[in-house]
Protein backbone atom coordinates (compact mmCIF):
# COMPACT_ATOMS: atom_id res chain seq x y z
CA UNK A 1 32.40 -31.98 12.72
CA UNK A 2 31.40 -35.48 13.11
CA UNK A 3 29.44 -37.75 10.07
CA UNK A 4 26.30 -38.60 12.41
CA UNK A 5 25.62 -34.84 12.80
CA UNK A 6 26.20 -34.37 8.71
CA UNK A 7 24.01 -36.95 7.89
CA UNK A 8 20.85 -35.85 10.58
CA UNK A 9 20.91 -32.53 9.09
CA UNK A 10 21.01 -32.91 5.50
CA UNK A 11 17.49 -32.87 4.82
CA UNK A 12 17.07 -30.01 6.72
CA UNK A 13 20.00 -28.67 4.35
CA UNK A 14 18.50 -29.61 1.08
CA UNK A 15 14.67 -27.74 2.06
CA UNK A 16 16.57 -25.03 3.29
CA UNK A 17 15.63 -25.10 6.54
CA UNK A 18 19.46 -24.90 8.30
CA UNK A 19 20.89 -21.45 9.86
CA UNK A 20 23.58 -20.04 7.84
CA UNK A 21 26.54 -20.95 10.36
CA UNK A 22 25.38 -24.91 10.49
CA UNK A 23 24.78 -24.70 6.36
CA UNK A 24 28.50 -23.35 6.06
CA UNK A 25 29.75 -25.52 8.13
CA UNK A 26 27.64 -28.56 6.65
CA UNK A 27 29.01 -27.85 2.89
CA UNK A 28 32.55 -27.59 4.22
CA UNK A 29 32.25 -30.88 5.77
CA UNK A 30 30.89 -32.25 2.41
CA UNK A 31 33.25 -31.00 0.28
CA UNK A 32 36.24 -32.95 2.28
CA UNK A 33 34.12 -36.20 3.16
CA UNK A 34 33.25 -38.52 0.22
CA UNK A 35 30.95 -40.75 2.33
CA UNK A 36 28.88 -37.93 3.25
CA UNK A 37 29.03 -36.11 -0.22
CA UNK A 38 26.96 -39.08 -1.51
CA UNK A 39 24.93 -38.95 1.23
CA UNK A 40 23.66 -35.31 0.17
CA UNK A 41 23.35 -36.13 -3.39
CA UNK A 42 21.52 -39.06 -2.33
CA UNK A 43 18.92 -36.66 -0.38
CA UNK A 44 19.03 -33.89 -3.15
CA UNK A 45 17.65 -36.46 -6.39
CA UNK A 46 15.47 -38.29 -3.44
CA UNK A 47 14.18 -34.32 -3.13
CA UNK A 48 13.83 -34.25 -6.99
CA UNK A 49 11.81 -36.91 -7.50
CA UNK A 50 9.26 -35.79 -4.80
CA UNK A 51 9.37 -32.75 -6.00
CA UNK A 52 7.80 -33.49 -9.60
CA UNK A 53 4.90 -34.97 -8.08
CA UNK A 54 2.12 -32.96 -7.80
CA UNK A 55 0.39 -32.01 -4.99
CA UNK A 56 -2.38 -29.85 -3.91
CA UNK A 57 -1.09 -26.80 -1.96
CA UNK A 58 -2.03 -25.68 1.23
CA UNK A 59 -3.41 -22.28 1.82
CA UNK A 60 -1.05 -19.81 3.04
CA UNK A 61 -2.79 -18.57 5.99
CA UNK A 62 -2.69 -22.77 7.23
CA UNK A 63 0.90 -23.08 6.21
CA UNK A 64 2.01 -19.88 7.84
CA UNK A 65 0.65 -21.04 11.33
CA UNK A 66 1.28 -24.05 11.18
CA UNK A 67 4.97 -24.03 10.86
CA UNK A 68 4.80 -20.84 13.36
CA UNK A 69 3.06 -23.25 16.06
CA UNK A 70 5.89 -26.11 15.24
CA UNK A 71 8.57 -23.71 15.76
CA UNK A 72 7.24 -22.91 19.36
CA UNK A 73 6.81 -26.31 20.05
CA UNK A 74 10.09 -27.28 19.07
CA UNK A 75 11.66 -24.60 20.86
CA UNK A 76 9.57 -25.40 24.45
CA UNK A 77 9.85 -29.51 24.37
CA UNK A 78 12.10 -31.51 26.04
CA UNK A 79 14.30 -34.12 24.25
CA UNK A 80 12.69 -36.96 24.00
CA UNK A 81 12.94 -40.97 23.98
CA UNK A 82 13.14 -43.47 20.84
CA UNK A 83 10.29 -43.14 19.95
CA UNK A 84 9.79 -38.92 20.19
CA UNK A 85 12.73 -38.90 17.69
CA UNK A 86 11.83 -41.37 15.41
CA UNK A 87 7.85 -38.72 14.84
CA UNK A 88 9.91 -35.87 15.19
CA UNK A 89 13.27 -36.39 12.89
CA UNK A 90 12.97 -35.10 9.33
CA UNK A 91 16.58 -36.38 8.29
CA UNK A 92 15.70 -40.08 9.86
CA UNK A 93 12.17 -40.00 8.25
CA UNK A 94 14.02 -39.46 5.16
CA UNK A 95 16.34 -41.95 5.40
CA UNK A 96 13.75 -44.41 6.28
CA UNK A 97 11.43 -43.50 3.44
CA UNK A 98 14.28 -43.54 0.77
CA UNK A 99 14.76 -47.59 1.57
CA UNK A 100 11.29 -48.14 1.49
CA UNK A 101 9.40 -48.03 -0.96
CA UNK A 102 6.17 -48.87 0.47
CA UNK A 103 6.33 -46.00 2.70
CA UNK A 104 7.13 -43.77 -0.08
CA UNK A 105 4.52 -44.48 -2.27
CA UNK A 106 2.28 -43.73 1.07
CA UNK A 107 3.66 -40.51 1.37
CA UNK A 108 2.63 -39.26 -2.62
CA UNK A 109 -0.18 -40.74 -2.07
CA UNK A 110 -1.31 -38.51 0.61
CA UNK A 111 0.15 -35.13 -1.12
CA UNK A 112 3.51 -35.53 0.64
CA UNK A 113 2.07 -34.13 4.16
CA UNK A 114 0.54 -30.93 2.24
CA UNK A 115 3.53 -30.35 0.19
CA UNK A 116 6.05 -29.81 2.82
CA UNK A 117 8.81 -27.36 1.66
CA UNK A 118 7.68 -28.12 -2.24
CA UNK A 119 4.47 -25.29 -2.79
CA UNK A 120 4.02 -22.52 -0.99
CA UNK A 121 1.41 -20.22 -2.06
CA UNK A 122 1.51 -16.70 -1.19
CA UNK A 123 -2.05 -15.85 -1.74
CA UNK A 124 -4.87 -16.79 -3.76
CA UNK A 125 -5.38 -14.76 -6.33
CA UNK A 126 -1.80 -14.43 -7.91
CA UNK A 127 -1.29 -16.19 -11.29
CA UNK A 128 1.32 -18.59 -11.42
CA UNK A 129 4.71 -16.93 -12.78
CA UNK A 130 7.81 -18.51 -14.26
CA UNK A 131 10.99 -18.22 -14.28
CA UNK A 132 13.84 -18.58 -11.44
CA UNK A 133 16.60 -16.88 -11.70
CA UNK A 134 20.28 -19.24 -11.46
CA UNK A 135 21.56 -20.49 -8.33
CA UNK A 136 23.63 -18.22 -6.58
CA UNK A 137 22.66 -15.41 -9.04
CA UNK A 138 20.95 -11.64 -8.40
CA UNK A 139 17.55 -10.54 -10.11
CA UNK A 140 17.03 -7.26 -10.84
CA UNK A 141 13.21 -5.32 -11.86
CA UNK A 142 12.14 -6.68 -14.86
CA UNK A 143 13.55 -10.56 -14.99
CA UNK A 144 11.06 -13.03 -14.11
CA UNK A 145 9.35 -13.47 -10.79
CA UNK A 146 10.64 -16.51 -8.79
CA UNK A 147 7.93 -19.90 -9.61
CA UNK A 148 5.99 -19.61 -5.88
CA UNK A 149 6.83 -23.41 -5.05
CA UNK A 150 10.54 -22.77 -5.87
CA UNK A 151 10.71 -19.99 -2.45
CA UNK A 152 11.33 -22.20 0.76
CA UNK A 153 11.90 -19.01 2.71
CA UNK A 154 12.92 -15.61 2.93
CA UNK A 155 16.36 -14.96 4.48
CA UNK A 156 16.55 -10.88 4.80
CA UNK A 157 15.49 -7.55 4.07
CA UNK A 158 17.09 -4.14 3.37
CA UNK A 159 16.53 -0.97 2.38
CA UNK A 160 19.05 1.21 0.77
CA UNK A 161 19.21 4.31 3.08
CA UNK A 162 17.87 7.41 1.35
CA UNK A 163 16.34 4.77 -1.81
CA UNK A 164 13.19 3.34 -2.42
CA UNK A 165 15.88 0.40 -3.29
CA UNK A 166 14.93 -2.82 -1.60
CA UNK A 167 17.41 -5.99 -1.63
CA UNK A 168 15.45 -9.06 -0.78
CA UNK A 169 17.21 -12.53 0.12
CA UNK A 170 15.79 -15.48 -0.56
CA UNK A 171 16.05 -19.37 -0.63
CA UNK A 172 15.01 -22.04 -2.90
CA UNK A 173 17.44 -25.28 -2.56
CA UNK A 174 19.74 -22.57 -2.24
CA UNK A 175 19.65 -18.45 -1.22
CA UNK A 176 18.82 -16.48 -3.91
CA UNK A 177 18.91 -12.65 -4.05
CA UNK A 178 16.66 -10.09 -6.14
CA UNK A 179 16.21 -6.47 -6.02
CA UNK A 180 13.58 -3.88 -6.97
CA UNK A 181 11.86 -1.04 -5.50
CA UNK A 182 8.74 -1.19 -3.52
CA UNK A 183 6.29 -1.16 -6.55
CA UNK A 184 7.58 -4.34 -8.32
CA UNK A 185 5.57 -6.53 -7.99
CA UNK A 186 8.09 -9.31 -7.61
CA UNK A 187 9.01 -7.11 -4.50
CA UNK A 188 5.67 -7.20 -2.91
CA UNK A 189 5.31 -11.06 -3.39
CA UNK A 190 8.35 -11.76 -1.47
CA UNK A 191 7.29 -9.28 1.05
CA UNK A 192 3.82 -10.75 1.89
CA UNK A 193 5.65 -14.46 1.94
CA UNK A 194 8.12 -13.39 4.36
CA UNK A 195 5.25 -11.59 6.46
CA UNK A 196 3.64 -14.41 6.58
CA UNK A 197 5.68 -17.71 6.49
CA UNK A 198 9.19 -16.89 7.73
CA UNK A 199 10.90 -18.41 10.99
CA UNK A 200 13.19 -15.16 11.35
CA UNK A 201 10.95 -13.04 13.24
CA UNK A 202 13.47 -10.04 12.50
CA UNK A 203 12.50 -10.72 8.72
CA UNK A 204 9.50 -10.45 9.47
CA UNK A 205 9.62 -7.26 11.08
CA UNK A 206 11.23 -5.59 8.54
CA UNK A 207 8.91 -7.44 6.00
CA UNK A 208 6.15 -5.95 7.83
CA UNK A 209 7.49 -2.49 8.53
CA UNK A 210 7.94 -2.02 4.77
CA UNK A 211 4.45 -3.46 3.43
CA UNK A 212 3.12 -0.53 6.04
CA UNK A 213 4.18 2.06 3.54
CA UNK A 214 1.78 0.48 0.86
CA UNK A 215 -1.25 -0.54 3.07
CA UNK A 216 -3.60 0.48 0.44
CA UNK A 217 -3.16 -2.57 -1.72
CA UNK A 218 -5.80 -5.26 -0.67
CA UNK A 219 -2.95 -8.02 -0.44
CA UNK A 220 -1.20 -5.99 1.94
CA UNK A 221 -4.05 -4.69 4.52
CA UNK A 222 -5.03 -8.67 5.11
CA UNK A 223 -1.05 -9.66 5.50
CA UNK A 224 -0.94 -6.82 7.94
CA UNK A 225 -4.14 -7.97 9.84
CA UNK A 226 -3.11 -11.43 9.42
CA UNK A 227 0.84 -10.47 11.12
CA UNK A 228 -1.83 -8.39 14.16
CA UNK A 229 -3.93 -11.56 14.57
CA UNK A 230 -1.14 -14.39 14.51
CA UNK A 231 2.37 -13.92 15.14
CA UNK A 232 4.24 -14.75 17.71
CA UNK A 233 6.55 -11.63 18.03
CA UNK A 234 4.91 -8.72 19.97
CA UNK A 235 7.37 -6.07 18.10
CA UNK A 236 6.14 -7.74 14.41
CA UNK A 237 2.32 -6.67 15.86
CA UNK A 238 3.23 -3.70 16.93
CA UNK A 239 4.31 -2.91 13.42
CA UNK A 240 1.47 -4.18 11.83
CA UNK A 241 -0.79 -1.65 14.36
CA UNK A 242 1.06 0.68 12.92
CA UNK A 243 0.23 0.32 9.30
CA UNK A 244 -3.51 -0.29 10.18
CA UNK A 245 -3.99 2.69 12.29
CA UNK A 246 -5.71 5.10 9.58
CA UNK A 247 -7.89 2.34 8.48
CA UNK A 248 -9.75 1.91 11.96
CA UNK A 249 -12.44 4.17 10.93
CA UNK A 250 -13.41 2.90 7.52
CA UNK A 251 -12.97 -0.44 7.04
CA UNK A 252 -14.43 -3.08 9.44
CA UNK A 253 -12.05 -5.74 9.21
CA UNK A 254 -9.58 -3.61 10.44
CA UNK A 255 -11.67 -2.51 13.37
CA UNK A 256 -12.48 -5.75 14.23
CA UNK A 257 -9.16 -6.81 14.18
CA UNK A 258 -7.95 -4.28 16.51
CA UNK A 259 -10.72 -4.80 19.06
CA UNK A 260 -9.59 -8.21 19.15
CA UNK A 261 -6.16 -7.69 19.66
CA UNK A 262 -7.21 -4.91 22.18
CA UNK A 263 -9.03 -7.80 24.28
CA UNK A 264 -7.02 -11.11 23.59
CA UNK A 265 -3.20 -9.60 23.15
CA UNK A 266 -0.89 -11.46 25.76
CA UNK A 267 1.23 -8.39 25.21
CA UNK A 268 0.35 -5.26 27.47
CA UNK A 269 2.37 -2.99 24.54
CA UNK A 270 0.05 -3.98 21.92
CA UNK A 271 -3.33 -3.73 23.82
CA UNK A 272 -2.03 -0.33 24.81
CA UNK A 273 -1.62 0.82 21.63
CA UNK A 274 -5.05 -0.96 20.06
CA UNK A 275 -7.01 1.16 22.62
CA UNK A 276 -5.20 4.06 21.21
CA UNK A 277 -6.12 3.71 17.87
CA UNK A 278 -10.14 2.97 18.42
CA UNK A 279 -10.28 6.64 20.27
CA UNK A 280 -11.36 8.14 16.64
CA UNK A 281 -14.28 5.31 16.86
CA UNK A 282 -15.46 5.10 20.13
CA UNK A 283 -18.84 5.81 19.59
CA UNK A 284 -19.33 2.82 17.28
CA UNK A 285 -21.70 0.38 19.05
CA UNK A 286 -18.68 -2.84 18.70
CA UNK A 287 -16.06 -0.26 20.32
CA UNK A 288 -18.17 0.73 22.83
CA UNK A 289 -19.65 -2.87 23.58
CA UNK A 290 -15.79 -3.66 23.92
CA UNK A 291 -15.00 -0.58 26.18
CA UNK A 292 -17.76 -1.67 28.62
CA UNK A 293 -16.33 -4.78 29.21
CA UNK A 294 -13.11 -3.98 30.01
CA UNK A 295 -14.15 -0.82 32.05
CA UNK A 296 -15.92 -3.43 34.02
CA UNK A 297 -13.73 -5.81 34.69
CA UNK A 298 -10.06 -6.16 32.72
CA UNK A 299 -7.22 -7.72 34.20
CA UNK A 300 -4.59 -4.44 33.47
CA UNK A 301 -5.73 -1.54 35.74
CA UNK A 302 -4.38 1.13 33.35
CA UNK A 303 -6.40 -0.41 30.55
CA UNK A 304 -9.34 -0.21 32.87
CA UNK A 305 -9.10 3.25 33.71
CA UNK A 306 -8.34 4.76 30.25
CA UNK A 307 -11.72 1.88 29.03
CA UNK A 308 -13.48 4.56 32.33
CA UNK A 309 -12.14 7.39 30.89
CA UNK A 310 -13.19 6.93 27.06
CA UNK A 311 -16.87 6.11 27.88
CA UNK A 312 -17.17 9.08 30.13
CA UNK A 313 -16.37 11.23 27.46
CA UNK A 314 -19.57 9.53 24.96
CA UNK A 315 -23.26 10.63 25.13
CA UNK A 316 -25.24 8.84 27.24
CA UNK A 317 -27.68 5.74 24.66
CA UNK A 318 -31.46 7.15 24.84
């Protein structure tokens, strides 16, 4: 492994942000190269300092699509010039910043760009907790929940076959593991984070597909509409359908979200499955006014025909 590629990637190493086979193979590298050894502890008490400034946190929903719309971007543009790589770089940004200190200073001035990988909020309402448990170390029910601006991201979820066990990993400056069963509270947190601000999109399925068995919970009804109305991964939506469904009838948020998803889904598996679920309501005026339209002119023949089929079956309006 070659210095240059050490030293572009260590920021992205020190906010967490590196896939486990590049991390490994970054530390290794570290550990037998002295020049780039200082290099990271350079980066990691540069990351310090920022980090005890404060600055006013985003608000989740923002933060959650914003780095979701970055990823695509990143993964759909070319390679560009110069200049492309000096806007888009973290690592040279980084470097450039930590020799000038008029930049800087610009930079806390502004908030650090919204508090970039230093406060993430998972929703509103929570109280602030304290408390992190060691590098390296497991959390079990009952220790402290982890500070909200410590998480930088989740990295999986399992479930103990045949358990309501639940082993949740999870990264500050490094990954970080706790476990508890589906009522801690510490449990849910990391749950609606990961549903709503993790790059893994498997992580967030299986974030998602396990905050479906506690819908009731206010918290988790609004991450689930939030996972129908913005993510990128058709299977994570289709999950989130799922937990919704036996709220279509009572609450209006979540009606409204599925007509929307019904109408503006790119994914014919997910509008499929929203027209499903609005056969109980029908006769509401919205699903009908929704119905109508499509009936009349939708792009996907089937959903035409079943849009036909549903308003046949309604009363005629006096």
């Amino acid at each position: 492994m070659k210095c240059e590629w050490v030293r572009e990637n260590i920021a992205l190493h020190v906010y967490g942000e590196l896939a486990d086979d590049a991390r490994h193979e970054l530390e290794q590298h570290v550990a037998r190269c002295a020049d780039c050894a200082a290099e990271l502890k350079a980066e990691q008490e540069f990351h310090a300092l920022l980090s005890q400034t404060q600055a006013e946190e985003p608000s989740p929903n923002l933060l959650a699509a914003s780095r979701m719309k970055l990823q695509e971007s990143l993964e759909t543009a070319e390679q560009g010039g110069f200049w492309s790589r000096l806007a888009f770089d973290p690592a040279n940004w980084l470097r450039q910043v930590r020799f000038s200190p008029a930049l800087a200073s610009a930079i806390l001035i502004a908030g650090f760009a919204g508090g970039i990988g230093t406060a993430y909020k998972v929703f509103d309402r929570q109280p602030q907790v304290a408390g992190v448990t060691p590098t390296g170390t497991r959390a079990t029910a009952g220790e402290p929940n982890p500070t909200e601006s410590s998480i930088t991201g989740i990295q999986s979820i399992s479930q103990e076959p045949g358990t309501n066990k639940i082993d949740i990993k999870y990264n500050t400056v490094s990954t970080q593991e706790t476990q508890g069963s589906l009522t801690d509270q510490r449990i849910q947190q990391l749950l609606l984070f990961a549903a709503r601000n993790n790059y893994n999109s498997g992580v967030r399925m299986d974030s998602v597909d396990l905050l479906t068995q506690k819908p009731d919970l206010s918290q988790v009804r609004d991450a689930l509409i939030y996972a129908l109305q913005y993510d990128t991964n058709p299977g994570v939506r289709l999950k989130a359908l799922d937990g919704l469904g036996r709220f279509v009838k009572d609450d209006v948020r979540v009606r409204d979200a599925v007509l929307e998803a019904l109408v503006n889904d790119s994914n014919p598996g997910v509008r499929i499955e929203a027209l499903r679920m609005i056969e109980p309501v029908k006769a509401d005026g919205s699903v009908r006014g929704v119905l109508m339209a499509l009936a009349a002119k939708d792009s996907s023949q089937y959903i035409k025909s079943q849009a036909r089929t549903m308003l046949a079956q309604l009363p005629e309006i006096d």
